[in-house]
C-alpha atoms as a PDB file:
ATOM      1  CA  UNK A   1       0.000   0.000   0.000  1.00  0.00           C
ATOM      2  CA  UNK A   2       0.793   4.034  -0.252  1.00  0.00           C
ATOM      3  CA  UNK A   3       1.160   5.576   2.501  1.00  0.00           C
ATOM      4  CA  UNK A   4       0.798   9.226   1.706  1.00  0.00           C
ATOM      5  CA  UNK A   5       1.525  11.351   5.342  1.00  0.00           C
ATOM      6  CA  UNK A   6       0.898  15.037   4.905  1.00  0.00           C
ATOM      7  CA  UNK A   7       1.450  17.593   7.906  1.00  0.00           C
ATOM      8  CA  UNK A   8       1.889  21.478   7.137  1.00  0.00           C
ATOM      9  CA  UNK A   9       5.851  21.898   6.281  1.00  0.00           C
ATOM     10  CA  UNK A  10       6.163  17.577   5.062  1.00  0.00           C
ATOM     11  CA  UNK A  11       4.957  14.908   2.967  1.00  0.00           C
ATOM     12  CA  UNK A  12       6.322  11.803   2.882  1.00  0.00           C
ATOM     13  CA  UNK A  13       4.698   9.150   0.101  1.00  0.00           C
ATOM     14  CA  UNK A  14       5.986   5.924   0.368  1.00  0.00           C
ATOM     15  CA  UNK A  15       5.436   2.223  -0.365  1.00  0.00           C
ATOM     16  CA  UNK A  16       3.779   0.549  -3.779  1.00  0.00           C
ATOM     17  CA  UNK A  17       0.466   0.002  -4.082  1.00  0.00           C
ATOM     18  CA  UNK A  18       0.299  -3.691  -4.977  1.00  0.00           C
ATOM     19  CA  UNK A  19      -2.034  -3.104  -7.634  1.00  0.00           C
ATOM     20  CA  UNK A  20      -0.248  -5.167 -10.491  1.00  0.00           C
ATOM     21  CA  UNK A  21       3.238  -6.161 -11.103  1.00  0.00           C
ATOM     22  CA  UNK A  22       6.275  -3.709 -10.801  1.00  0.00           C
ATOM     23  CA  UNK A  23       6.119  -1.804 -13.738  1.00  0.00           C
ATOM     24  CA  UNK A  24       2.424  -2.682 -15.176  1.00  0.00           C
ATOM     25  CA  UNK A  25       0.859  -0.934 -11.572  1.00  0.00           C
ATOM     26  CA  UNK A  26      -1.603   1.963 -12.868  1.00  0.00           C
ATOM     27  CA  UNK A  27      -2.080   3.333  -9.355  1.00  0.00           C
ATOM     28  CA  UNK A  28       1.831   3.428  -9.004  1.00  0.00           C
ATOM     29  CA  UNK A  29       2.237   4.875 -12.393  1.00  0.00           C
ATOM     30  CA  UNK A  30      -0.385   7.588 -11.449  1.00  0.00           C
ATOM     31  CA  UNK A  31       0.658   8.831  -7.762  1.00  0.00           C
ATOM     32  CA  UNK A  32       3.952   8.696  -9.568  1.00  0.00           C
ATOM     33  CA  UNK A  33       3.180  11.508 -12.221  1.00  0.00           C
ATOM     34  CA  UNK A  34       0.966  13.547 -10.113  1.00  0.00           C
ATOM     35  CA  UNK A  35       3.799  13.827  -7.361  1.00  0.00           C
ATOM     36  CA  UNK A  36       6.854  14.327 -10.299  1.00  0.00           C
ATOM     37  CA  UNK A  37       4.788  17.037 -12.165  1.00  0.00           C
ATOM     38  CA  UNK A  38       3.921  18.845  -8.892  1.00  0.00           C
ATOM     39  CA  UNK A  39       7.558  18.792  -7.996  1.00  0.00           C
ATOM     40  CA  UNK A  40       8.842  19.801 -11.491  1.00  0.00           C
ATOM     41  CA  UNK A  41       5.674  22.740 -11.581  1.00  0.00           C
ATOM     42  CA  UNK A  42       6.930  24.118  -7.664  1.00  0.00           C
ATOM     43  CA  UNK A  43      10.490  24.290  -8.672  1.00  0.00           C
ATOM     44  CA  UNK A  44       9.757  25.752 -11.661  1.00  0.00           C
ATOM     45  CA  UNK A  45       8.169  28.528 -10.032  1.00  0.00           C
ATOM     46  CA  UNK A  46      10.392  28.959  -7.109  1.00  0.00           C
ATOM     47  CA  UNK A  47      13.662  26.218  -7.166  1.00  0.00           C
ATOM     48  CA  UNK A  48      14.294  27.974  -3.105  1.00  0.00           C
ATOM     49  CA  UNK A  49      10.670  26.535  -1.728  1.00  0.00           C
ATOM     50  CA  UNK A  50      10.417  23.211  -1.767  1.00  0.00           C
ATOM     51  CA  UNK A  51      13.582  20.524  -1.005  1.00  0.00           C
ATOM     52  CA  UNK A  52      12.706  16.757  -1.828  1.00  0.00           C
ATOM     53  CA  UNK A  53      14.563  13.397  -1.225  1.00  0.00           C
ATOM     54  CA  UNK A  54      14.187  10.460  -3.285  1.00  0.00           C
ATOM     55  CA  UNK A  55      13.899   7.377  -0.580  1.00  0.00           C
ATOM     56  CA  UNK A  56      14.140   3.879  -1.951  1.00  0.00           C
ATOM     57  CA  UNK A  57      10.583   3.378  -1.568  1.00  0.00           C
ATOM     58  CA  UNK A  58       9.603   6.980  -1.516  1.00  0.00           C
ATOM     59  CA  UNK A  59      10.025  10.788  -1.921  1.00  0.00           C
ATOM     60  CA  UNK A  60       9.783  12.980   1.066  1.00  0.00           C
ATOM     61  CA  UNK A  61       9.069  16.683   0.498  1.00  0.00           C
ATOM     62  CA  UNK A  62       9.842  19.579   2.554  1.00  0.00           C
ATOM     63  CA  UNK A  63       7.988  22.639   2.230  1.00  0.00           C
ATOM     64  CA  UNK A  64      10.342  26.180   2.780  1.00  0.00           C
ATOM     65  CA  UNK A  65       8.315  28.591   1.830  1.00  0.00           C
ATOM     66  CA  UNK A  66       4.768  28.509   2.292  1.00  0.00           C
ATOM     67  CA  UNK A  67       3.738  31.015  -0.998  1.00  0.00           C
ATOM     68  CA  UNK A  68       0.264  30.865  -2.521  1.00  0.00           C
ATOM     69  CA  UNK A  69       1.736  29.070  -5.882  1.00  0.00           C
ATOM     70  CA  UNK A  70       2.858  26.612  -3.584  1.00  0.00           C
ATOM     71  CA  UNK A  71       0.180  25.886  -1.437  1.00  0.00           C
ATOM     72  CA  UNK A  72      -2.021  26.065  -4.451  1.00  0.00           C
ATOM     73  CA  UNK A  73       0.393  23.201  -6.621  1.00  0.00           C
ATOM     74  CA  UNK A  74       0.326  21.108  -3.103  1.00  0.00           C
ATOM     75  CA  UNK A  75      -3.256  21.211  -2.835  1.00  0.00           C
ATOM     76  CA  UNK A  76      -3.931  20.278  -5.656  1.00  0.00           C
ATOM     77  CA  UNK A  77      -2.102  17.098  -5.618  1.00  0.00           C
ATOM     78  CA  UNK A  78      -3.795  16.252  -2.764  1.00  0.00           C
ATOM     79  CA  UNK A  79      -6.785  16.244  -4.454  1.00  0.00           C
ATOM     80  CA  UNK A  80      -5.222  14.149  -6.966  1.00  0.00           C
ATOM     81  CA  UNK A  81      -4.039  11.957  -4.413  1.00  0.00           C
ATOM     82  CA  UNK A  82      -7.576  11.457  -2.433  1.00  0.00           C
ATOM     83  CA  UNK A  83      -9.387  11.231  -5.424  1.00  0.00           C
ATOM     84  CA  UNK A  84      -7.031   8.266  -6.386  1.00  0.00           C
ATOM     85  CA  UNK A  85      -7.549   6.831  -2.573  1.00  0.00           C
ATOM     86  CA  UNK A  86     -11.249   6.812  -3.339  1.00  0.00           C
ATOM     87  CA  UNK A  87     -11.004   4.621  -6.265  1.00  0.00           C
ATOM     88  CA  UNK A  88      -7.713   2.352  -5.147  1.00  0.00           C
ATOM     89  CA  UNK A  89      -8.277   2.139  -1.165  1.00  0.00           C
ATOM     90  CA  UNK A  90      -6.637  -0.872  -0.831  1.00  0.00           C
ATOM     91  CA  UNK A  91      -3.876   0.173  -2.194  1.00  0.00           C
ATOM     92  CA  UNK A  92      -3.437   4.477  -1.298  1.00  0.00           C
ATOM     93  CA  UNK A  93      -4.480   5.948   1.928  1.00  0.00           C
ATOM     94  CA  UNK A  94      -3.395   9.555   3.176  1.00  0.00           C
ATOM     95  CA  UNK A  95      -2.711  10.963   6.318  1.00  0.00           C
ATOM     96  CA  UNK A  96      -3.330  14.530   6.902  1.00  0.00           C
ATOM     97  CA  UNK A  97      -2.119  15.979  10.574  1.00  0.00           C
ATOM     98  CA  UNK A  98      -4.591  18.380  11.304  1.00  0.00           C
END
């Protein structure tokens, strides 16, 4: 499963959704994209406000500036992200800190 924790300066996504096999999983393939194109889209804007490590099962993200563009870009890959979990919750659940 993908564990997707999200508190206000972090996310951390990590695991594999068990879907399909490595490399055929759809639900992989797609929290995959939507977290690489948010990435790309916040460094784009501003390469100083976000820092991200690649984990071997994972990426965590740190948030350093908290701008509109990038609350906007994050949000909306969290909508991304639970409208995935809706469809695939046996394989993607999220964690928000509140």
């Amino acid at each position: 499963m993908i564990k997707v924790n999200i508190s206000s300066r972090n996310i951390l996504i990590n695991g594999h959704a068990m879907f399909d096999d490595y490399g055929k999983d759809i639900v992989c393939a797609a929290v995959s994209s939507i977290v690489t194109t948010t990435v790309n889209g916040i460094l784009r804007l501003d390469d100083s406000a976000i820092s991200y490590e690649i984990l071997s099962d994972g990426i965590s993200i740190n948030i350093l500036k908290d701008s509109r563009e990038v609350q906007i870009l994050i949000s909306n890959m969290t909508s991304l992200l639970k409208e995935l979990e809706k469809k695939y919750s046996k394989n993607i659940k999220i964690y928000e800190e509140v």
